[in-house]
N, C-alpha and C. Protein backbone atom coordinates (compact mmCIF):
# COMPACT_ATOMS: atom_id res chain seq x y z
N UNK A 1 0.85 -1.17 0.00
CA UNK A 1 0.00 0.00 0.00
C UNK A 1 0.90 1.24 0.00
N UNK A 2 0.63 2.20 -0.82
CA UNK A 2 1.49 3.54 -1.12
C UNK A 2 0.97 4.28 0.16
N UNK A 3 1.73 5.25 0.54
CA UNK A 3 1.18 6.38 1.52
C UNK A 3 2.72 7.78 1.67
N UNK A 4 1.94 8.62 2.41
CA UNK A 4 3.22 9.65 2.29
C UNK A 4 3.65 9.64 3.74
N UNK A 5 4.42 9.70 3.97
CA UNK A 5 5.35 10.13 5.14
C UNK A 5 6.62 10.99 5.50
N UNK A 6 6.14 11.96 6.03
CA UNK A 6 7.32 13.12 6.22
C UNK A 6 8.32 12.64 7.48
N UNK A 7 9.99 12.38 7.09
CA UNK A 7 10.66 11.46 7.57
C UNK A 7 11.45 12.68 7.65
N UNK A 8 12.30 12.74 8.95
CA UNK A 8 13.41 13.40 9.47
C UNK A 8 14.69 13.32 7.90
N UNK A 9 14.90 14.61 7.87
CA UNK A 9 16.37 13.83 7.41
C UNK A 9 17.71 13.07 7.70
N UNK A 10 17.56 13.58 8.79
CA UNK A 10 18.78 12.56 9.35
C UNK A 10 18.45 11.08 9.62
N UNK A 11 16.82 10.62 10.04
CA UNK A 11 16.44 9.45 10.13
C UNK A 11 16.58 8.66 8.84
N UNK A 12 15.89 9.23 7.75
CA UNK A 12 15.80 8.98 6.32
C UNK A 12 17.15 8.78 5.78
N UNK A 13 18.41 9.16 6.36
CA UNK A 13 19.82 8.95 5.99
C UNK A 13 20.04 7.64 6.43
N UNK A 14 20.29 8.15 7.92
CA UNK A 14 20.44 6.53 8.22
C UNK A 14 19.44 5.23 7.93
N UNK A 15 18.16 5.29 7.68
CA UNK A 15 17.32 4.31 7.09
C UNK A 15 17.79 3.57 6.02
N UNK A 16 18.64 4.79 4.98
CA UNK A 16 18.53 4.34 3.53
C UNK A 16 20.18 3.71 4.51
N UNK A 17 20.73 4.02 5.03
CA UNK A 17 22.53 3.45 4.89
C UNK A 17 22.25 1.78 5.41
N UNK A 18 21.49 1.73 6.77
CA UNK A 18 21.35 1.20 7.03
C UNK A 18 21.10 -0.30 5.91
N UNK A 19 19.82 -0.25 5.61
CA UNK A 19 18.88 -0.75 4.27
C UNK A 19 20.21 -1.38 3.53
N UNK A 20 20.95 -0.04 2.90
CA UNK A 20 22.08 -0.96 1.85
C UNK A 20 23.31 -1.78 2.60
N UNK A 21 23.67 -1.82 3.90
CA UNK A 21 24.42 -2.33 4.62
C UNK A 21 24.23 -3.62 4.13
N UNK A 22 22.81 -3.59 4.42
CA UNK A 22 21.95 -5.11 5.35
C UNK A 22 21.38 -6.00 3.68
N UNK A 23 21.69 -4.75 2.61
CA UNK A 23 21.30 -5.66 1.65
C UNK A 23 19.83 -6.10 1.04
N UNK A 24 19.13 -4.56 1.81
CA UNK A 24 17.64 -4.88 1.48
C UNK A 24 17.34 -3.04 0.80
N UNK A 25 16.20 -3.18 -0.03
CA UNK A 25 15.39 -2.34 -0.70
C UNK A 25 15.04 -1.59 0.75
N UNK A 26 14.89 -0.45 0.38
CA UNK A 26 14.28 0.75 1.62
C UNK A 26 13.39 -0.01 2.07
N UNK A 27 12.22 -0.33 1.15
CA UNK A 27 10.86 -0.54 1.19
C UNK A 27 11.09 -1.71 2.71
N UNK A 28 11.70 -2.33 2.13
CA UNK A 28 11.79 -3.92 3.03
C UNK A 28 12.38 -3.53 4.20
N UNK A 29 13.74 -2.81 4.29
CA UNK A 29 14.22 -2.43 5.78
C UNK A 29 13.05 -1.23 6.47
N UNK A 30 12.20 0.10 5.91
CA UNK A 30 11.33 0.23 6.53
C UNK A 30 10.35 -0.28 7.32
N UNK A 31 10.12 -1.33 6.27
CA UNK A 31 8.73 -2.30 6.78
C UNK A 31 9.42 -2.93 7.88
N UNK A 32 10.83 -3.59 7.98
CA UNK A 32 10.63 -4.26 9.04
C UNK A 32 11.39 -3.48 9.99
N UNK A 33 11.88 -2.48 10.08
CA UNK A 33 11.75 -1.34 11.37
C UNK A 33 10.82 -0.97 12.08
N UNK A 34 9.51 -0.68 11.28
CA UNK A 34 8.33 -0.71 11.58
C UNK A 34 7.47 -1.73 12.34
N UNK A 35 8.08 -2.65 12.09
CA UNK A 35 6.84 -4.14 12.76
C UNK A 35 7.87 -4.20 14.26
N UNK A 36 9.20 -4.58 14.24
CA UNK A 36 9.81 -4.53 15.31
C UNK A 36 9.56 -3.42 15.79
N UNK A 37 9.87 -2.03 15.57
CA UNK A 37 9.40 -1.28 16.92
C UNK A 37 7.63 -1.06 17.36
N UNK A 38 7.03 -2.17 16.54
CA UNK A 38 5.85 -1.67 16.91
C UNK A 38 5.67 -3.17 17.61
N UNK A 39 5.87 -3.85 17.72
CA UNK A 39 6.01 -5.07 18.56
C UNK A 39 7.17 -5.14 19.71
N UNK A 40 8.01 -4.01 19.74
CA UNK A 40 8.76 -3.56 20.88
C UNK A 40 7.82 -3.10 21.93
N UNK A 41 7.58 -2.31 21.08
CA UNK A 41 6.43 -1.24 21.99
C UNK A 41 4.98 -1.99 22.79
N UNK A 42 4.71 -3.16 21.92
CA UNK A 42 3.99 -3.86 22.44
C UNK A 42 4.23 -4.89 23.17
N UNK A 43 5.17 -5.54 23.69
CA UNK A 43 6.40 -6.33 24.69
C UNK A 43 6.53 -5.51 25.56
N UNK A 44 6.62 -3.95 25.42
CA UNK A 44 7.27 -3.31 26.55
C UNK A 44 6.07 -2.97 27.57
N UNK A 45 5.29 -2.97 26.77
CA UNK A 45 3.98 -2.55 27.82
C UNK A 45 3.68 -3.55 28.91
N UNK A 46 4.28 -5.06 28.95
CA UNK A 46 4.06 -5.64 30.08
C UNK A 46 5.13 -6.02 30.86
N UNK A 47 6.48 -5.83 29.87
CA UNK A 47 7.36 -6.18 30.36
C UNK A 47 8.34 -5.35 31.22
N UNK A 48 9.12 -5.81 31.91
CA UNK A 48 9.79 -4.94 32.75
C UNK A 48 11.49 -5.08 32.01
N UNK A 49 12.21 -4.02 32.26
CA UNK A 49 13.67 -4.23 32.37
C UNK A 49 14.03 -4.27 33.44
N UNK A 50 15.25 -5.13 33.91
CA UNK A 50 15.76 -5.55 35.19
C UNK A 50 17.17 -5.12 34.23
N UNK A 51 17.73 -4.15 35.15
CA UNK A 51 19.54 -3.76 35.34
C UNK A 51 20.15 -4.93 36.10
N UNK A 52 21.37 -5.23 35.26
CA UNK A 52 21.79 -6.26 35.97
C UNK A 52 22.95 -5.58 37.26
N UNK A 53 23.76 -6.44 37.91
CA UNK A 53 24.52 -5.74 38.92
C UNK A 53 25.93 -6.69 39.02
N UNK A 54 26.53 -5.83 38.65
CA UNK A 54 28.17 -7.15 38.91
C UNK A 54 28.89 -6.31 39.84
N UNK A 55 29.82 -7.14 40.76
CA UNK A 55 30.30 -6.99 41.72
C UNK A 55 31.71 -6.10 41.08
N UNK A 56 32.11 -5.30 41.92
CA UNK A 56 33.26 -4.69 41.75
C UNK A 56 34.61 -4.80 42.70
N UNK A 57 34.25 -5.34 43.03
CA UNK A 57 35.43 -6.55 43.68
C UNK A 57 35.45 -5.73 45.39
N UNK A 58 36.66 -5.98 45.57
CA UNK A 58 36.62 -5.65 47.38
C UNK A 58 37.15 -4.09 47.26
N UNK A 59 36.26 -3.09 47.82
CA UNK A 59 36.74 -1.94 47.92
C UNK A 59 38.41 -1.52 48.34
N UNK A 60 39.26 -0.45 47.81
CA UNK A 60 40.27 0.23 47.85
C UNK A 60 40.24 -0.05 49.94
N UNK A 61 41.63 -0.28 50.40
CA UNK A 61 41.78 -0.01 51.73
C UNK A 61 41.04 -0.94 53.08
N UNK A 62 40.25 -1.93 52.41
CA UNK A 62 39.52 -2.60 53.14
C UNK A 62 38.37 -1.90 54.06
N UNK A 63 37.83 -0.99 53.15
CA UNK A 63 36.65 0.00 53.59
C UNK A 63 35.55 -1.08 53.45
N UNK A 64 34.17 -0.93 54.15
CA UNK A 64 33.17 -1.62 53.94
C UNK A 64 32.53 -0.20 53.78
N UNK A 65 31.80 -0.46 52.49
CA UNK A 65 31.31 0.74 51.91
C UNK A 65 29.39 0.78 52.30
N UNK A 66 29.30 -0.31 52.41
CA UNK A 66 27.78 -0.79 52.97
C UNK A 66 27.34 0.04 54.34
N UNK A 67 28.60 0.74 54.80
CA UNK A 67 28.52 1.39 56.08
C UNK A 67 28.67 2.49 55.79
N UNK A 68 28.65 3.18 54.48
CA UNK A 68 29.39 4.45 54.05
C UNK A 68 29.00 5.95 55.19
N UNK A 69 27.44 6.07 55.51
CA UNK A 69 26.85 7.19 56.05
C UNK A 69 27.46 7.09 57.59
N UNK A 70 27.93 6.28 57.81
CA UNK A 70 28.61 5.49 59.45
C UNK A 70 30.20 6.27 59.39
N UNK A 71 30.65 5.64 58.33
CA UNK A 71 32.44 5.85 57.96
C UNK A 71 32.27 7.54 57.73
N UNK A 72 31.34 8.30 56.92
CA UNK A 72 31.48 9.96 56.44
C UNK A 72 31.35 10.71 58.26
N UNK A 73 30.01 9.65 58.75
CA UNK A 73 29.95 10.43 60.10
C UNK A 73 31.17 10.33 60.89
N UNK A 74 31.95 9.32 61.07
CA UNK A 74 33.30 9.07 61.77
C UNK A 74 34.36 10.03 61.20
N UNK A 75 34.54 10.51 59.89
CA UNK A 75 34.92 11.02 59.34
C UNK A 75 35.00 12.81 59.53
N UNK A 76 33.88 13.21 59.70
CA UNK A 76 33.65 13.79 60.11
C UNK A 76 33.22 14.60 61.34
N UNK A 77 33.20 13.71 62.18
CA UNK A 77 33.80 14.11 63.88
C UNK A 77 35.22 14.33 64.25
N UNK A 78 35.73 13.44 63.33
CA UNK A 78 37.31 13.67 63.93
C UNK A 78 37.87 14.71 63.42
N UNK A 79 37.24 15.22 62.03
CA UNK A 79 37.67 16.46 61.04
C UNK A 79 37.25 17.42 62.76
N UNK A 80 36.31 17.65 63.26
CA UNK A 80 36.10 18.41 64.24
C UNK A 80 36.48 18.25 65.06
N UNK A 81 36.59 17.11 65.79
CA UNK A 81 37.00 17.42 66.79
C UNK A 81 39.13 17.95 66.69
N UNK A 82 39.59 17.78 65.09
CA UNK A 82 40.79 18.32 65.18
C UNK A 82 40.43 19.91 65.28
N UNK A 83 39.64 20.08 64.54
CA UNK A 83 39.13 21.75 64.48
C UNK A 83 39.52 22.41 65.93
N UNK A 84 38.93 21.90 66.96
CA UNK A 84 39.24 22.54 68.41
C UNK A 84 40.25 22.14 69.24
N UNK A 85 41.09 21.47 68.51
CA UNK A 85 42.90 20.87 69.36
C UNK A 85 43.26 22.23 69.25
């Protein structure tokens, strides 16, 4: 089915680069840009993203950082109490 569509130019650049990369007619890499993000969009509506989390090994100095608001407050008493030596 023909229709008109007013396309960014910079989108319409990369569409067409894309398209000849991959070895397909505009027509065909549009169309299937189109069905995937419209079946993205419809996946995403129930689905969730989960961030994953990797460990960063054992903190610098043998700090336990899980205590951080504990260690800034310790940190900061002794900054004061040098203040009044």
């Amino acid at each position: 089915m023909r229709t008109t569509v007013d396309i960014e130019k910079g989108l319409l650049k990369r569409l067409r680069d894309e398209a000849q990369e991959q070895g397909l007619t505009f027509k065909d890499y549009f169309n299937r840009v189109l069905r995937q993000g419209l079946e993205a969009l419809r996946r995403g509506a129930s689905e969730s993203y989960e961030c994953p989390a990797f460990s960063m090994g054992s903190p610098a100095g043998g700090v336990d950082l899980d205590h951080a608001l504990g260690l800034v407050g310790d940190l900061e008493d002794t900054g004061s109490v040098r203040d009044f030596e």
